[in-house]
C-alpha atoms as a PDB file:
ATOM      1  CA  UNK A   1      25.654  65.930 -38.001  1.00  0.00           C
ATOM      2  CA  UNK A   2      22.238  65.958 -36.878  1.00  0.00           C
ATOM      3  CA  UNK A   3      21.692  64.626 -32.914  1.00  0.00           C
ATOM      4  CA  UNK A   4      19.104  62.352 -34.221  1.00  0.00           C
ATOM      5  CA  UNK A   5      21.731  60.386 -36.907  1.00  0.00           C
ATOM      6  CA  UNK A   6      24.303  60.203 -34.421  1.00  0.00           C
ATOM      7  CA  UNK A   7      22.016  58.013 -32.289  1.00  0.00           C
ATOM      8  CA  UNK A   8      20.983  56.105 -35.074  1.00  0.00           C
ATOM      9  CA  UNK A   9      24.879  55.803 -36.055  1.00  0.00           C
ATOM     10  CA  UNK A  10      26.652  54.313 -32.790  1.00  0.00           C
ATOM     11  CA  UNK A  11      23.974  51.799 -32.815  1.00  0.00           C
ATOM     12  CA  UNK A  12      24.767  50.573 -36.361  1.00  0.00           C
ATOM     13  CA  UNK A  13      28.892  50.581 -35.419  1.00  0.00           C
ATOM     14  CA  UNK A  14      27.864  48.674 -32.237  1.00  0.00           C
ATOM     15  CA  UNK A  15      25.564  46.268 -34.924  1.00  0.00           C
ATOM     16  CA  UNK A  16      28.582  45.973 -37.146  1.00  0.00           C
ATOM     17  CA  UNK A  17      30.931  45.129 -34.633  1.00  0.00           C
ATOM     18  CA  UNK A  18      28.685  42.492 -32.833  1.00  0.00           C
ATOM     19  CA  UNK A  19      28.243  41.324 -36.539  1.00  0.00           C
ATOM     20  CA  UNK A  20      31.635  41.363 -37.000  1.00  0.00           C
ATOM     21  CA  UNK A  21      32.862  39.319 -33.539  1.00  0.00           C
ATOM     22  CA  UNK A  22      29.864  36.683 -34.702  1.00  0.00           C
ATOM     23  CA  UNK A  23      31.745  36.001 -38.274  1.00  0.00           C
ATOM     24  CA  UNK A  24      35.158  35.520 -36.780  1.00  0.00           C
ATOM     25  CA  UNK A  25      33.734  32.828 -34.328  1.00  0.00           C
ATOM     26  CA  UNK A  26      32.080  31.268 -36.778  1.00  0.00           C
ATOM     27  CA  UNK A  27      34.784  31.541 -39.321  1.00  0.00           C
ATOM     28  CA  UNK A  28      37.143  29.590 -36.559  1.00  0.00           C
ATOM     29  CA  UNK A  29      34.018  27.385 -35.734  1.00  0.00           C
ATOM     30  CA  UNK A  30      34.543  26.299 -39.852  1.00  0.00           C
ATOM     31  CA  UNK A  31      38.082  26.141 -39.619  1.00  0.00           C
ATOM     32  CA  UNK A  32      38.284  23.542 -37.107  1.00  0.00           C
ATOM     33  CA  UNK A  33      35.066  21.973 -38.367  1.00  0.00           C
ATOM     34  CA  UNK A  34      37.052  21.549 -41.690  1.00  0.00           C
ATOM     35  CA  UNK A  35      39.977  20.265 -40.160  1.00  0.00           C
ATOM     36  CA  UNK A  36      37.822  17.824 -37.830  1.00  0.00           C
ATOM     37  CA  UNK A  37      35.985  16.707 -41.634  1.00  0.00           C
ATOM     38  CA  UNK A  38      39.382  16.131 -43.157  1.00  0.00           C
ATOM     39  CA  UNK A  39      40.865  14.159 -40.626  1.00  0.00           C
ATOM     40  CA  UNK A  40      37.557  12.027 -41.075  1.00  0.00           C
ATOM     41  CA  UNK A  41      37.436  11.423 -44.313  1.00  0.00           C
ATOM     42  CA  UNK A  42      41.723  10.284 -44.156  1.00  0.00           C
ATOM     43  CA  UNK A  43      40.029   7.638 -41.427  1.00  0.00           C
ATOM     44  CA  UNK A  44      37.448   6.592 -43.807  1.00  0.00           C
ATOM     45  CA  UNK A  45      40.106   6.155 -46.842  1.00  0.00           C
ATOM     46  CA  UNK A  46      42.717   4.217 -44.626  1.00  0.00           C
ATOM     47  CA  UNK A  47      39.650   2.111 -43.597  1.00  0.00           C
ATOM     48  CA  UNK A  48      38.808   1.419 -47.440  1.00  0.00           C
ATOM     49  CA  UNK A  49      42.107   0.246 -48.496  1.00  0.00           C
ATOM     50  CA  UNK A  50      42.394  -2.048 -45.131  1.00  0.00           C
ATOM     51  CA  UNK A  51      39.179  -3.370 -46.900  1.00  0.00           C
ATOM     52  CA  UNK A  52      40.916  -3.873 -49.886  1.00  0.00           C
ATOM     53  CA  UNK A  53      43.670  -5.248 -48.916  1.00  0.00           C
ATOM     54  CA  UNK A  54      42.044  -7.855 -46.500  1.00  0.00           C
ATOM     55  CA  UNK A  55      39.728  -9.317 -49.176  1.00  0.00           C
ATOM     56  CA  UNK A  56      43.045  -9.580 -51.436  1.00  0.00           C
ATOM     57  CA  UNK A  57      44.428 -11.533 -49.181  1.00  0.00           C
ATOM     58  CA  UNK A  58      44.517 -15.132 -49.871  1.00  0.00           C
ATOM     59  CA  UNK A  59      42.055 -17.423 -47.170  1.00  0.00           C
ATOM     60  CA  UNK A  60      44.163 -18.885 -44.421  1.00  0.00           C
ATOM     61  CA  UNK A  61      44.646 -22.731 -44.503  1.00  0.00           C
ATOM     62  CA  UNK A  62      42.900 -24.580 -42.042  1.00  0.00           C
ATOM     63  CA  UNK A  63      44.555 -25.381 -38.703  1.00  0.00           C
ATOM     64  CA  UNK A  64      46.342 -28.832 -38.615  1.00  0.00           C
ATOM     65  CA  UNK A  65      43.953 -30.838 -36.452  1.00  0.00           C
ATOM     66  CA  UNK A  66      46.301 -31.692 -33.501  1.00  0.00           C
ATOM     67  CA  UNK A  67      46.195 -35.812 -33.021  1.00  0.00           C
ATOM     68  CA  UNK A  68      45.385 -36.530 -29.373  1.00  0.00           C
ATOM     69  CA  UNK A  69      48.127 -36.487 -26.658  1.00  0.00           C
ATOM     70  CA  UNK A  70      48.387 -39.771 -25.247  1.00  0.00           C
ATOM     71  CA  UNK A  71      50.280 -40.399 -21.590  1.00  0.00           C
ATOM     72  CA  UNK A  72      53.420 -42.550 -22.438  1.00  0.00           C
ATOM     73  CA  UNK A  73      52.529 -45.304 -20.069  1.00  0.00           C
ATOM     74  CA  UNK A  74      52.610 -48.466 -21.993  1.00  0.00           C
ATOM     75  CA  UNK A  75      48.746 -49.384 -20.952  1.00  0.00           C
ATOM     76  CA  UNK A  76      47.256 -47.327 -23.093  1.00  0.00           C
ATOM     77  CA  UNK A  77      49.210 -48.665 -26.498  1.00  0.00           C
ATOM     78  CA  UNK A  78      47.977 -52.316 -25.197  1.00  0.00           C
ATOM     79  CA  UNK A  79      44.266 -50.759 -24.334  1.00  0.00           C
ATOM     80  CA  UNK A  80      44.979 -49.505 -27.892  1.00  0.00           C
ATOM     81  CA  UNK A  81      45.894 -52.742 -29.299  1.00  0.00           C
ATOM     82  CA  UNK A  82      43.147 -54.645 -27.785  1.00  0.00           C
ATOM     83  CA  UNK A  83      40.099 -52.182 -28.802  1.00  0.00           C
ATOM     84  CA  UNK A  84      42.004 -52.209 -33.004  1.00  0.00           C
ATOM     85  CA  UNK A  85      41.856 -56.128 -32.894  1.00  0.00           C
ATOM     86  CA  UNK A  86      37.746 -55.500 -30.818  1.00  0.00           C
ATOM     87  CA  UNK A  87      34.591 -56.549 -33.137  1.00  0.00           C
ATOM     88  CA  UNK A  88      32.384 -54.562 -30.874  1.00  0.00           C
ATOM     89  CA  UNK A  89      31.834 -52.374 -27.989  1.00  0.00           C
ATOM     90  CA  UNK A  90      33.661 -53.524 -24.684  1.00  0.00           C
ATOM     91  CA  UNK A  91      33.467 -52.891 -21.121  1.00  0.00           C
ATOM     92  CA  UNK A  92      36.126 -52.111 -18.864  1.00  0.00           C
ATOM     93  CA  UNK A  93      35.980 -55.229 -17.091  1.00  0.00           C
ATOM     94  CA  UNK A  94      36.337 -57.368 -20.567  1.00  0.00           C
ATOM     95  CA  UNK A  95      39.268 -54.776 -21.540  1.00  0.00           C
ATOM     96  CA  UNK A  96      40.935 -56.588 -18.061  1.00  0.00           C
ATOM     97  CA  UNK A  97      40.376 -60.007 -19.383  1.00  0.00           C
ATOM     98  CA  UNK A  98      41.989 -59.490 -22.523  1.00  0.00           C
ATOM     99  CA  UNK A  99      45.016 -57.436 -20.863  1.00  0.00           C
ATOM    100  CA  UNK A 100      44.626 -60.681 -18.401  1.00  0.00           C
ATOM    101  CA  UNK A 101      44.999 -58.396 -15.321  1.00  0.00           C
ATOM    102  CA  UNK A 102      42.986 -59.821 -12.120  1.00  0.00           C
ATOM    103  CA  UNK A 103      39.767 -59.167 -11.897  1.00  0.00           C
ATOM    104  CA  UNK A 104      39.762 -56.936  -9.073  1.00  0.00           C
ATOM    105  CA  UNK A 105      37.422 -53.719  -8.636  1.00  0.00           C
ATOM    106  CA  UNK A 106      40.854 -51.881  -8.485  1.00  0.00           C
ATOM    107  CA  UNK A 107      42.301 -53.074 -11.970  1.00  0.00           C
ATOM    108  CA  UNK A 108      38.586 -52.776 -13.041  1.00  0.00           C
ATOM    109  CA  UNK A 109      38.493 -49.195 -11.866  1.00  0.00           C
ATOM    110  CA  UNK A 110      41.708 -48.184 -13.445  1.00  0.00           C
ATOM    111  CA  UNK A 111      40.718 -49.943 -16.491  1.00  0.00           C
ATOM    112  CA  UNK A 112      37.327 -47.499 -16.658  1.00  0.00           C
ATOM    113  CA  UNK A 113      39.298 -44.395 -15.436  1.00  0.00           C
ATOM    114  CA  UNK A 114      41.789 -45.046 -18.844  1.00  0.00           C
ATOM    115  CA  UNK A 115      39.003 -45.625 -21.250  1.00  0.00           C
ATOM    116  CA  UNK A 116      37.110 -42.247 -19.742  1.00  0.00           C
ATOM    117  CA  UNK A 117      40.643 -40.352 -20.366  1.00  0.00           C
ATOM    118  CA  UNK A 118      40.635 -42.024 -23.628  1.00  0.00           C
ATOM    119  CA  UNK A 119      37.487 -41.098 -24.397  1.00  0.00           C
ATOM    120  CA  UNK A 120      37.784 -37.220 -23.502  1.00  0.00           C
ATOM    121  CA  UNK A 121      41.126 -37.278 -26.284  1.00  0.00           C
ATOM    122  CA  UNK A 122      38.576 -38.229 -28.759  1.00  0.00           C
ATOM    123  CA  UNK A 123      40.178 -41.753 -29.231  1.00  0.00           C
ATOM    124  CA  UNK A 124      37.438 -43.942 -28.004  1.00  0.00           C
ATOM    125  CA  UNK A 125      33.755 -43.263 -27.864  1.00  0.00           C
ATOM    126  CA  UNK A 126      31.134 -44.264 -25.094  1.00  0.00           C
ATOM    127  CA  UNK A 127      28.441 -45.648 -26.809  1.00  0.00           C
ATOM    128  CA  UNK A 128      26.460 -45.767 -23.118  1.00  0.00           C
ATOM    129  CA  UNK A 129      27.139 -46.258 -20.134  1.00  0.00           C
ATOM    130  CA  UNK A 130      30.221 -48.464 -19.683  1.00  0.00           C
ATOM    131  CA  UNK A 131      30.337 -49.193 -22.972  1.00  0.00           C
ATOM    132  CA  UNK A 132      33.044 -48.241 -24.895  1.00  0.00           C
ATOM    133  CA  UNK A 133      34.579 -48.613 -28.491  1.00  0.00           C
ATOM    134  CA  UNK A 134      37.098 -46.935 -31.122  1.00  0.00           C
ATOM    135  CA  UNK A 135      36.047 -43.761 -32.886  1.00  0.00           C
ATOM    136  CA  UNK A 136      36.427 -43.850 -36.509  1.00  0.00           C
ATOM    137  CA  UNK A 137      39.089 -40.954 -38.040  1.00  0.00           C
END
């Protein structure tokens, strides 16, 4: 061979086998991107049929509104009674004559505290200050 071609030569095997290492990386660089794509698109079709088979279901009922817990002390079934038998609004120190308790800032207070308990269960409304009377169901 001529000294000139064998120059020319070595630099085309060194080309070839650069060219060579680059296609295997890339060829791995595919193989795990297509791996990486399928596993993707499996994701995306266990997504779908989630989709599908949430908007098959049927709608849930509505939650049971809980009736209000009231303590068992007898006062509140007579504030109760009082306020179902009431043409209007009433204050805590009327609720005390018709219980006929004393009308002492003590009963009076203890009266108020009730119908402010009462109140927060959703059973009796304040209409303003002091001034309470049944909520509707």
């Amino acid at each position: 061979m001529d000294d000139q071609v064998t120059p020319l030569l070595e630099r085309i095997d060194a080309r070839e086998r650069e060219l060579a290492g680059d296609a295997t990386r890339i060829r791995a660089q595919m193989d795990e991107l297509t791996a990486r794509l399928r596993e993707l698109d499996e994701e995306i079709e266990s997504l779908a049929v989630i989709r599908k088979t949430l908007l098959a279901l049927p709608p849930l009922p509505e939650p049971a509104e809980e009736p209000p817990v009231l303590s068992a002390h007898p006062a509140y079934q007579q504030i109760l009674d009082v306020f179902a038998d009431a043409v209007g609004p009433m204050r805590a120190r009327d609720l005390c004559q018709a219980l006929d308790l004393p009308l002492k800032p003590k009963n009076i207070e203890s009266t108020r505290h009730k119908l402010k308990r009462l109140v927060s269960l959703g059973v009796l409304a304040e209409t303003e200050p002091g001034l309470f009377i049944r909520r509707l169901p």
